[in-house]
Protein backbone atom coordinates (compact mmCIF):
# COMPACT_ATOMS: atom_id res chain seq x y z
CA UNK A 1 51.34 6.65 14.85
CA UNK A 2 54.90 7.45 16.16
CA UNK A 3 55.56 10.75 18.10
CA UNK A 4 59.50 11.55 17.66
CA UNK A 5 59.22 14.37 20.64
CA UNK A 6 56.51 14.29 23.24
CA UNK A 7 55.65 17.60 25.16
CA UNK A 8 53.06 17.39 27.99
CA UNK A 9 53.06 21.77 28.88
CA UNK A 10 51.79 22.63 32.34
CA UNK A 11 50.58 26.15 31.49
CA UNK A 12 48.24 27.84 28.18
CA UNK A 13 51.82 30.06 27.62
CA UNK A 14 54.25 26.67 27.50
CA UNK A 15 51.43 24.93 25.15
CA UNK A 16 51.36 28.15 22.87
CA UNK A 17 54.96 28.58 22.46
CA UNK A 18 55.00 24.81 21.72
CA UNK A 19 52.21 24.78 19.46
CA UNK A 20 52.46 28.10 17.82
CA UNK A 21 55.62 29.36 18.45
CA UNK A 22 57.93 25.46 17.36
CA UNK A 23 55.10 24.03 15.54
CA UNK A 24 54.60 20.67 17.69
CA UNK A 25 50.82 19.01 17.02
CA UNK A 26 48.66 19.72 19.57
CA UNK A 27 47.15 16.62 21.05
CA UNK A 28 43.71 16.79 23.01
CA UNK A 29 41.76 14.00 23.08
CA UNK A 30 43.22 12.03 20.46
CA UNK A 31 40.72 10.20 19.52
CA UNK A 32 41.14 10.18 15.81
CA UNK A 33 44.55 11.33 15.16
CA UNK A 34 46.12 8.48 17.22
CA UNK A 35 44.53 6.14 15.11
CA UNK A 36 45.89 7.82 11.54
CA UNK A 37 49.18 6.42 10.06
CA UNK A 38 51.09 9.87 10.22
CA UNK A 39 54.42 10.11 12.16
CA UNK A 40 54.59 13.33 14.39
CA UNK A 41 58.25 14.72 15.03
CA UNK A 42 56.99 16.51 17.81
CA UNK A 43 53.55 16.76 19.75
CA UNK A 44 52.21 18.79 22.67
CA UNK A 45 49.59 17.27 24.96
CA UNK A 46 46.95 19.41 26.07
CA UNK A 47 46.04 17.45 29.19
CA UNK A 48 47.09 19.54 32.23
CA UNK A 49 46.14 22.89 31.40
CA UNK A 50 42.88 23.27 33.42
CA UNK A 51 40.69 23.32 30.09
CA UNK A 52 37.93 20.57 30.88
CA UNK A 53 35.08 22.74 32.76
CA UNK A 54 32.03 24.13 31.34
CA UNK A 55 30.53 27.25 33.01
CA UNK A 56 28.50 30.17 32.92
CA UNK A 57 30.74 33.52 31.56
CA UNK A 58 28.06 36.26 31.24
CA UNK A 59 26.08 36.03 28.71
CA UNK A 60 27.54 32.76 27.66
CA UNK A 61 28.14 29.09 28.36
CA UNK A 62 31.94 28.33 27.84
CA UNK A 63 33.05 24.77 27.13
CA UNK A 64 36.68 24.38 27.84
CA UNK A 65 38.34 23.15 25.01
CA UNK A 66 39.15 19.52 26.98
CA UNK A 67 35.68 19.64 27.71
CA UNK A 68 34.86 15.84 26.39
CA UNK A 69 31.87 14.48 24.53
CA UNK A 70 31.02 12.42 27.34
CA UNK A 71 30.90 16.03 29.75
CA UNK A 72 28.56 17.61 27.44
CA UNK A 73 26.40 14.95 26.88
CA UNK A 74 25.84 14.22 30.63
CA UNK A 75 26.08 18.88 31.50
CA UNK A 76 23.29 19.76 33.90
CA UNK A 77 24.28 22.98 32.99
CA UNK A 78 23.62 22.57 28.98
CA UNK A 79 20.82 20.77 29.97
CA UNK A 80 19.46 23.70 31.73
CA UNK A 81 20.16 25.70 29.23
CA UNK A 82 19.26 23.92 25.51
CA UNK A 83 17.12 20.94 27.39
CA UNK A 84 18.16 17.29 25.95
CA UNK A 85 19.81 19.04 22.83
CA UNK A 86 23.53 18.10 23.50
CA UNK A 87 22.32 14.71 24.84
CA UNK A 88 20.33 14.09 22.11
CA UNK A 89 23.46 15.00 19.61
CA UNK A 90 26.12 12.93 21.21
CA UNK A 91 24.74 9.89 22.84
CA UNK A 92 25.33 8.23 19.09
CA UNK A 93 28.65 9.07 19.09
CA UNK A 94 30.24 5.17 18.79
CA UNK A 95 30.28 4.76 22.78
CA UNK A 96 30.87 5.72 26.21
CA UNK A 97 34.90 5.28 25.60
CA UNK A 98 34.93 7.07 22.91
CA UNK A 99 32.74 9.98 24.30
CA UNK A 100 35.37 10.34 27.29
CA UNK A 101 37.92 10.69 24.82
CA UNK A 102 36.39 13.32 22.21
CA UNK A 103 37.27 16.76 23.32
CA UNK A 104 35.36 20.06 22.09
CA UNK A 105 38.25 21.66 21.05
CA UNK A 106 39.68 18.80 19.60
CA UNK A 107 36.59 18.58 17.36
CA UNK A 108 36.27 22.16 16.58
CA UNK A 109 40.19 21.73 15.13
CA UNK A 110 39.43 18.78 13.04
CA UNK A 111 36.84 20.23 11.53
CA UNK A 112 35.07 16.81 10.84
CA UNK A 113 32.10 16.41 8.29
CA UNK A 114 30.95 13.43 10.33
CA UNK A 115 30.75 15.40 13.69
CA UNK A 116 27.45 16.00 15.44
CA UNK A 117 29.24 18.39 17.82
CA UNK A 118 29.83 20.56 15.60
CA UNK A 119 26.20 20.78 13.57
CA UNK A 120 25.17 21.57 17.03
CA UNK A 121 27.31 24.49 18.15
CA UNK A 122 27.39 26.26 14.34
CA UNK A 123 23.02 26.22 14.80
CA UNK A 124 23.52 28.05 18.37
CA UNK A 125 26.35 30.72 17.11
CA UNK A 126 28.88 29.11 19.35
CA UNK A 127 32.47 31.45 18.69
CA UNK A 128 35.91 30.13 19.15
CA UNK A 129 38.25 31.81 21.88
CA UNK A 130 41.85 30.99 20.28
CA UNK A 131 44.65 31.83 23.07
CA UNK A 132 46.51 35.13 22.38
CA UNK A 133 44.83 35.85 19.20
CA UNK A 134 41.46 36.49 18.35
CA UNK A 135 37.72 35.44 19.04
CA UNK A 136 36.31 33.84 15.70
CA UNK A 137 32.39 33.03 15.01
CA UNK A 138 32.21 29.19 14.20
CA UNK A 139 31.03 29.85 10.62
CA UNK A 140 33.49 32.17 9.66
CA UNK A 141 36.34 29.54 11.07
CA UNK A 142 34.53 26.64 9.03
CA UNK A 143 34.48 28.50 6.15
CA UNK A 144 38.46 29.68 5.74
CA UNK A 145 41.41 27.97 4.46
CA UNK A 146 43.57 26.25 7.02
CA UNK A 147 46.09 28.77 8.01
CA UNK A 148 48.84 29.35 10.41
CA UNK A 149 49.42 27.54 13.72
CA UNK A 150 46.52 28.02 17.10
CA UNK A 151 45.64 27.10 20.27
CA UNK A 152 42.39 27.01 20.90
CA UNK A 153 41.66 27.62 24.40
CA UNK A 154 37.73 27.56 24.55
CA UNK A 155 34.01 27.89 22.59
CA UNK A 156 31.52 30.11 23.58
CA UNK A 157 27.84 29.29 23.00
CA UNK A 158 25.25 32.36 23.55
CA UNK A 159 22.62 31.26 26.72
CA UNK A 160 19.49 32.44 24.55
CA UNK A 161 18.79 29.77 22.18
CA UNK A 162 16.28 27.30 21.26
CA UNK A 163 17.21 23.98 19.27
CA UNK A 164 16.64 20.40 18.37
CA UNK A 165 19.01 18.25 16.37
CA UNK A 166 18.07 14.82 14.15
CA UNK A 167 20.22 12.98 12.09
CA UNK A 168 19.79 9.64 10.05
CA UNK A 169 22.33 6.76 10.84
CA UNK A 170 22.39 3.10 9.50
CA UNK A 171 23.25 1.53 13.09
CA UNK A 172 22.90 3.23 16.53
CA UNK A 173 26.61 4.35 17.35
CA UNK A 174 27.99 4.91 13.28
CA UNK A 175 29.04 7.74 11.50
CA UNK A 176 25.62 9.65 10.77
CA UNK A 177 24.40 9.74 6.95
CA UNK A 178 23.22 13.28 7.71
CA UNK A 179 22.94 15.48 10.57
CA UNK A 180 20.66 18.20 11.60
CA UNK A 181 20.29 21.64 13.69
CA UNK A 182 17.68 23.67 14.25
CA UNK A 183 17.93 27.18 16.04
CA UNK A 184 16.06 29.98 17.15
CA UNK A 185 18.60 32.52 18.42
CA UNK A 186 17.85 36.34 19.45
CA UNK A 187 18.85 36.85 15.28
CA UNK A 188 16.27 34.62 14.46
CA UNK A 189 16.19 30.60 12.95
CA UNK A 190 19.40 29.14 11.89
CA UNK A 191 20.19 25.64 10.34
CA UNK A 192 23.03 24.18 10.16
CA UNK A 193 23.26 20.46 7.86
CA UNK A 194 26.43 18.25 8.64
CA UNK A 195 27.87 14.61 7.71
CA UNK A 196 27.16 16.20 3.91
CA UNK A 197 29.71 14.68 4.19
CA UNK A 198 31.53 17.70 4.40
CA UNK A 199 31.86 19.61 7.32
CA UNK A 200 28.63 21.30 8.68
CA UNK A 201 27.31 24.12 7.23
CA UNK A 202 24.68 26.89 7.91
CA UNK A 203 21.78 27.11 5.27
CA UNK A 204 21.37 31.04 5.17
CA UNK A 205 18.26 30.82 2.79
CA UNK A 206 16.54 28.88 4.65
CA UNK A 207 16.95 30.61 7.84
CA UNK A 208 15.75 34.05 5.68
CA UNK A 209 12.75 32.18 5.10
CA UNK A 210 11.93 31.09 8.37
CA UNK A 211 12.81 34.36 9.53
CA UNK A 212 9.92 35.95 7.49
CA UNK A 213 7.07 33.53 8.94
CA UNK A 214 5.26 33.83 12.03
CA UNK A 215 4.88 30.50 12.49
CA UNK A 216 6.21 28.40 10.13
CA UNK A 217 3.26 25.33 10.64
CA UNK A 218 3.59 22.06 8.34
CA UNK A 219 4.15 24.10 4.76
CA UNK A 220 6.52 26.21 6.31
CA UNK A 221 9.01 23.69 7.71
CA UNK A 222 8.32 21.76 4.54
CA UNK A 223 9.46 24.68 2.33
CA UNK A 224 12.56 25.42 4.66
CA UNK A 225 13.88 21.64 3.94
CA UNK A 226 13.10 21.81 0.47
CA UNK A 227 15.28 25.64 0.56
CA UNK A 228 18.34 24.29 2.94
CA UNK A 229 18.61 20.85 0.09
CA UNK A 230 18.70 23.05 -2.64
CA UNK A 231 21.57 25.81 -1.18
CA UNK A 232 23.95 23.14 -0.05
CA UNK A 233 26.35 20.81 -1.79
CA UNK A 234 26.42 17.06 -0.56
CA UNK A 235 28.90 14.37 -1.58
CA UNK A 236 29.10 10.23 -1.76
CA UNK A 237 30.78 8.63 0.52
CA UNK A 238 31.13 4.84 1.78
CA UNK A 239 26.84 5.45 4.02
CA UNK A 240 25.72 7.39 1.09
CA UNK A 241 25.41 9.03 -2.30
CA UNK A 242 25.12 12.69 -2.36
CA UNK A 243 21.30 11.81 -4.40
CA UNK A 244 20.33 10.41 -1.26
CA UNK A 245 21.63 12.78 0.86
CA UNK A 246 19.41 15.78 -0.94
CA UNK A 247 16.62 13.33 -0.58
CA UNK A 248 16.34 13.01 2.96
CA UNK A 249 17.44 16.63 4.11
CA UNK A 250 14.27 18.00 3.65
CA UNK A 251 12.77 15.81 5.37
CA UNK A 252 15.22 16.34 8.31
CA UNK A 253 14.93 19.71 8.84
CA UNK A 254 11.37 20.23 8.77
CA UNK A 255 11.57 17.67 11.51
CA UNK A 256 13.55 19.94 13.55
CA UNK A 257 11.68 23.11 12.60
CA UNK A 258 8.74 21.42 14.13
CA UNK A 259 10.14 19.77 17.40
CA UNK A 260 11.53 23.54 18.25
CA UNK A 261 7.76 25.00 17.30
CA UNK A 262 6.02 22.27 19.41
């Protein structure tokens, strides 16, 4: 990659106006756009604009959007909050250098199908806080067409959730085949399947169905995989065909539904 202009903005109002206002690419961690073949005419690094934290705001936990993999994976405060959920989800991320590198807003942008981050914060109703615009619910923002320029300046995850994630990978740090999130939230269960390998998505039916058990025991959780396979769409790709996919997502999140019920 070549970068024709580089812009490193000391303040959220300099990055906006670069970003949004003269259309430069906003660069946060970089970790996969420095390594594409694109030339940028002009590029705004997101480095000094006091964005890496993650903290308690109310009712929430905000991650700053230059909050990196590596920060959430290692967050006494997440951990505290979720137990050895974020852990769990990006420890297989390739490794440590990488993880230091991945940003949360970076990967919220990208929208990635292969991204564990983001199976995890679309099961726990995270929201995106874009700078000087609006507050958007995850889903919703996965869900629309790519539209005009943003800054996003952080996510915010609701503090009263539940939720386990598994996935199936061929070797310890790849790309997983499929990836899975489990939720209880105060509006009841939500799933959320990535690495389809699209980018994650939230299986309404089978939250519905969950929602109408009790306790959803060992037919219940069965039935919920069997309902979140059948309402999605998967794909082939280079780690999988989308046959095997719908095979082994049932399987997955009845996994899940039990590790949260345990």
């Amino acid at each position: 990659m070549e970068i024709s202009c580089y812009h490193r903005p000391r303040s959220l109002e300099e990055a906006y106006d670069l970003v949004v206002g003269q259309g430069a690419y906003p660069l946060a961690g970089g970790a996969w756009t420095l390594i594409s073949r694109k030339n940028l005419s002009s590029a705004a690094d997101l480095s000094d604009l006091g964005l890496r934290y993650i903290k308690i705001e109310g009712e929430y936990i905000a991650l700053g959007a230059m909050a990196t993999a590596r920060d959430l994976e290692t967050s006494s405060l997440l951990a505290e909050a979720f137990g050895p959920l974020f852990s769990q989800a990006l420890r297989g991320i390739a490794g440590i250098q990488i993880r230091t590198i991945v940003t949360a807003g970076g990967s919220v942008a990208g929208r990635y199908g292969f991204s564990e981050l983001l199976v995890v914060l679309l099961a726990l109703d995270a929201s995106i806080v874009f700078y000087k615009d609006r507050t958007q619910c995850l889903a919703s923002y996965l869900n629309a067409a790519p539209g005009a320029p943003f800054l996003i300046e952080k996510i915010i995850i609701p503090r009263n959730a539940k939720a386990t994630y598994q996935c199936m990978r061929q070797t310890a740090n790849d790309f997983p085949i499929l990836s899975i999130c489990a939720a209880r939230t105060s509006a009841g269960w939500r799933i959320s399947v990535g690495a389809r390998p699209q980018a994650a998505a939230l299986c309404p039916q089978a939250g519905s169905f969950l929602n109408s058990l009790e306790n959803p025991g060992e037919d219940g959780s069965k039935r919920a995989g069997l309902i979140a396979a059948q309402e999605l769409s998967f794909g082939d790709d280079l780690r999988a065909s989308a046959e095997y996919r719908r095979s082994i997502c049932p399987v997955l999140v009845a996994r899940a539904i039990r590790e949260l019920c345990l």
